[in-house]
Protein backbone atom coordinates (compact mmCIF):
# COMPACT_ATOMS: atom_id res chain seq x y z
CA UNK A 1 0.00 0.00 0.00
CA UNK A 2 1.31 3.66 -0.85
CA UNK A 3 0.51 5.17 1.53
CA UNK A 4 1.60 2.58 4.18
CA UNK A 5 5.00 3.03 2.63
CA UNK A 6 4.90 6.91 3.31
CA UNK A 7 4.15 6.58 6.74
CA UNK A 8 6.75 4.13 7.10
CA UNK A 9 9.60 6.23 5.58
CA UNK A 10 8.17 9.31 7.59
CA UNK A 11 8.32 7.59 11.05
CA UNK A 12 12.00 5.86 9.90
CA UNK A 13 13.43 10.08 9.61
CA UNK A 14 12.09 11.13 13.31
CA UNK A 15 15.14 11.35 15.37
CA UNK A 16 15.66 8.64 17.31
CA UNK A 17 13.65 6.29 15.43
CA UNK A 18 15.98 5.00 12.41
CA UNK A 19 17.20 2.29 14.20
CA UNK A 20 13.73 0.53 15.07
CA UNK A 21 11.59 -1.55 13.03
CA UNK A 22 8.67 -0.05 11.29
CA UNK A 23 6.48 -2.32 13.70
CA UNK A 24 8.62 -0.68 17.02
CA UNK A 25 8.16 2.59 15.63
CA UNK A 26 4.53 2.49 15.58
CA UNK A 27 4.32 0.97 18.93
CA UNK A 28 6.45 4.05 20.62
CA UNK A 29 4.38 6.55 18.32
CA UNK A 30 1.33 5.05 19.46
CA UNK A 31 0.49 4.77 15.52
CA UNK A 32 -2.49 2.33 14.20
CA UNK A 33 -0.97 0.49 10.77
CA UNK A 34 -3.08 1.64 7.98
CA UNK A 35 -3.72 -1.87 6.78
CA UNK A 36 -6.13 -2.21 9.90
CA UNK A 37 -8.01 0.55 9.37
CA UNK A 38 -8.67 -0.73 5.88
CA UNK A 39 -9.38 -4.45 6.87
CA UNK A 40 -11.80 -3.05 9.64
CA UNK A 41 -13.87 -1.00 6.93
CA UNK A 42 -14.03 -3.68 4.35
CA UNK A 43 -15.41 -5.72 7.61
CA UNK A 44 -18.06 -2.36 8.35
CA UNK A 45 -19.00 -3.02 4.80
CA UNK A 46 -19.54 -6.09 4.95
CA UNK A 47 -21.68 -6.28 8.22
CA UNK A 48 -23.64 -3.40 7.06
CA UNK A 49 -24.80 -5.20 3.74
CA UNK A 50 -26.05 -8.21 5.65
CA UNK A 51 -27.70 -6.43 8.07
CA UNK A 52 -29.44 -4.00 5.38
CA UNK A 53 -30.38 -7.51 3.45
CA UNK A 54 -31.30 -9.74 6.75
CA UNK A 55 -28.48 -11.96 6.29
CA UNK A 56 -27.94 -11.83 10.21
CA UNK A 57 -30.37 -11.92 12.77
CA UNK A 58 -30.32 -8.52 13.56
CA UNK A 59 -33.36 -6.86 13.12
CA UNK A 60 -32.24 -3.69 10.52
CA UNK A 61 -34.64 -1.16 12.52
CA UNK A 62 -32.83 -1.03 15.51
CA UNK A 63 -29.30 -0.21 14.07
CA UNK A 64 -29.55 1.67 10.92
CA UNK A 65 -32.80 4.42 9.57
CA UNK A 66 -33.18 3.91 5.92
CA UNK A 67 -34.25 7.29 4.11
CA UNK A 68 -36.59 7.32 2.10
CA UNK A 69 -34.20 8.22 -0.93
CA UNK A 70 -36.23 10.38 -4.38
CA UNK A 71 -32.91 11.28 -5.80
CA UNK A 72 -31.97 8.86 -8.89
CA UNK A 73 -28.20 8.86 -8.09
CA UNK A 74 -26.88 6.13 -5.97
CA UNK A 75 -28.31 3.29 -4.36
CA UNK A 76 -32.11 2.86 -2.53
CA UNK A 77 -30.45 1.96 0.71
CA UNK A 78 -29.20 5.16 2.19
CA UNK A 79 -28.49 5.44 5.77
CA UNK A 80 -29.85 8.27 7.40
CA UNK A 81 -26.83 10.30 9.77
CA UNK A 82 -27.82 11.45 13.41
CA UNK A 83 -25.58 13.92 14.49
CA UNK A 84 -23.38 12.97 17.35
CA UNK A 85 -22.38 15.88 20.31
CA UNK A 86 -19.86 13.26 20.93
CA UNK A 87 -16.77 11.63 19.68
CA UNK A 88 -17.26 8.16 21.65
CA UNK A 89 -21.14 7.68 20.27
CA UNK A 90 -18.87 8.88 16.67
CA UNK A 91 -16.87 5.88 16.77
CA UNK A 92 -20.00 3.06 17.38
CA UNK A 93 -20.19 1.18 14.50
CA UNK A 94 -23.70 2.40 13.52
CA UNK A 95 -22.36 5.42 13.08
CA UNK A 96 -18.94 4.87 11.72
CA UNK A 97 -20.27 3.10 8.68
CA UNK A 98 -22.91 5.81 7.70
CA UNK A 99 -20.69 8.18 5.58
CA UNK A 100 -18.88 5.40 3.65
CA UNK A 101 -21.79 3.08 2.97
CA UNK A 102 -23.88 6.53 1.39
């Protein structure tokens, strides 16, 4: 990944940090690897469709409002976004997956 490999030369040129492997490095820096963040939103994806399409038995209703969409661009199955006053109700996955799945 690109960008992976940015971060990784980056981090390598902070002093003090040359010497230690990429893996260390983001330890100390307290730095998520940007291949996680990808696997978990393929995973949000993922979880979202089946729960959209009642391929779990999780009753869509309870996690996710479905607009009623008019506009022709896009797909039926928008998610409607409640705004959040704060960054740990943010992060829940019902919320998390809004912007990305619209």
């Amino acid at each position: 990944m690109a960008i992976e490999n940015v971060k990784r030369r980056f981090t390598k040129h902070i002093p003090g940090f040359s010497e230690c492997s990429y893996s260390e490095r983001l330890s100390l820096l307290k730095l998520p690897s940007l291949e996680l963040h990808v696997r978990r939103l393929r995973f949000d994806l993922f979880y979202c469709y089946r729960i959209i399409f009642g391929l779990v038995d999780i009753n869509c209703d309870n996690v996710f409002e479905i607009r009623s969409c008019t506009v022709t661009t896009g797909h039926p199955y928008k998610i409607f976004k409640h705004h959040c006053t704060s960054s740990t109700r943010s992060s829940f996955f019902s919320e998390r997956v809004v912007d990305i799945w619209n």
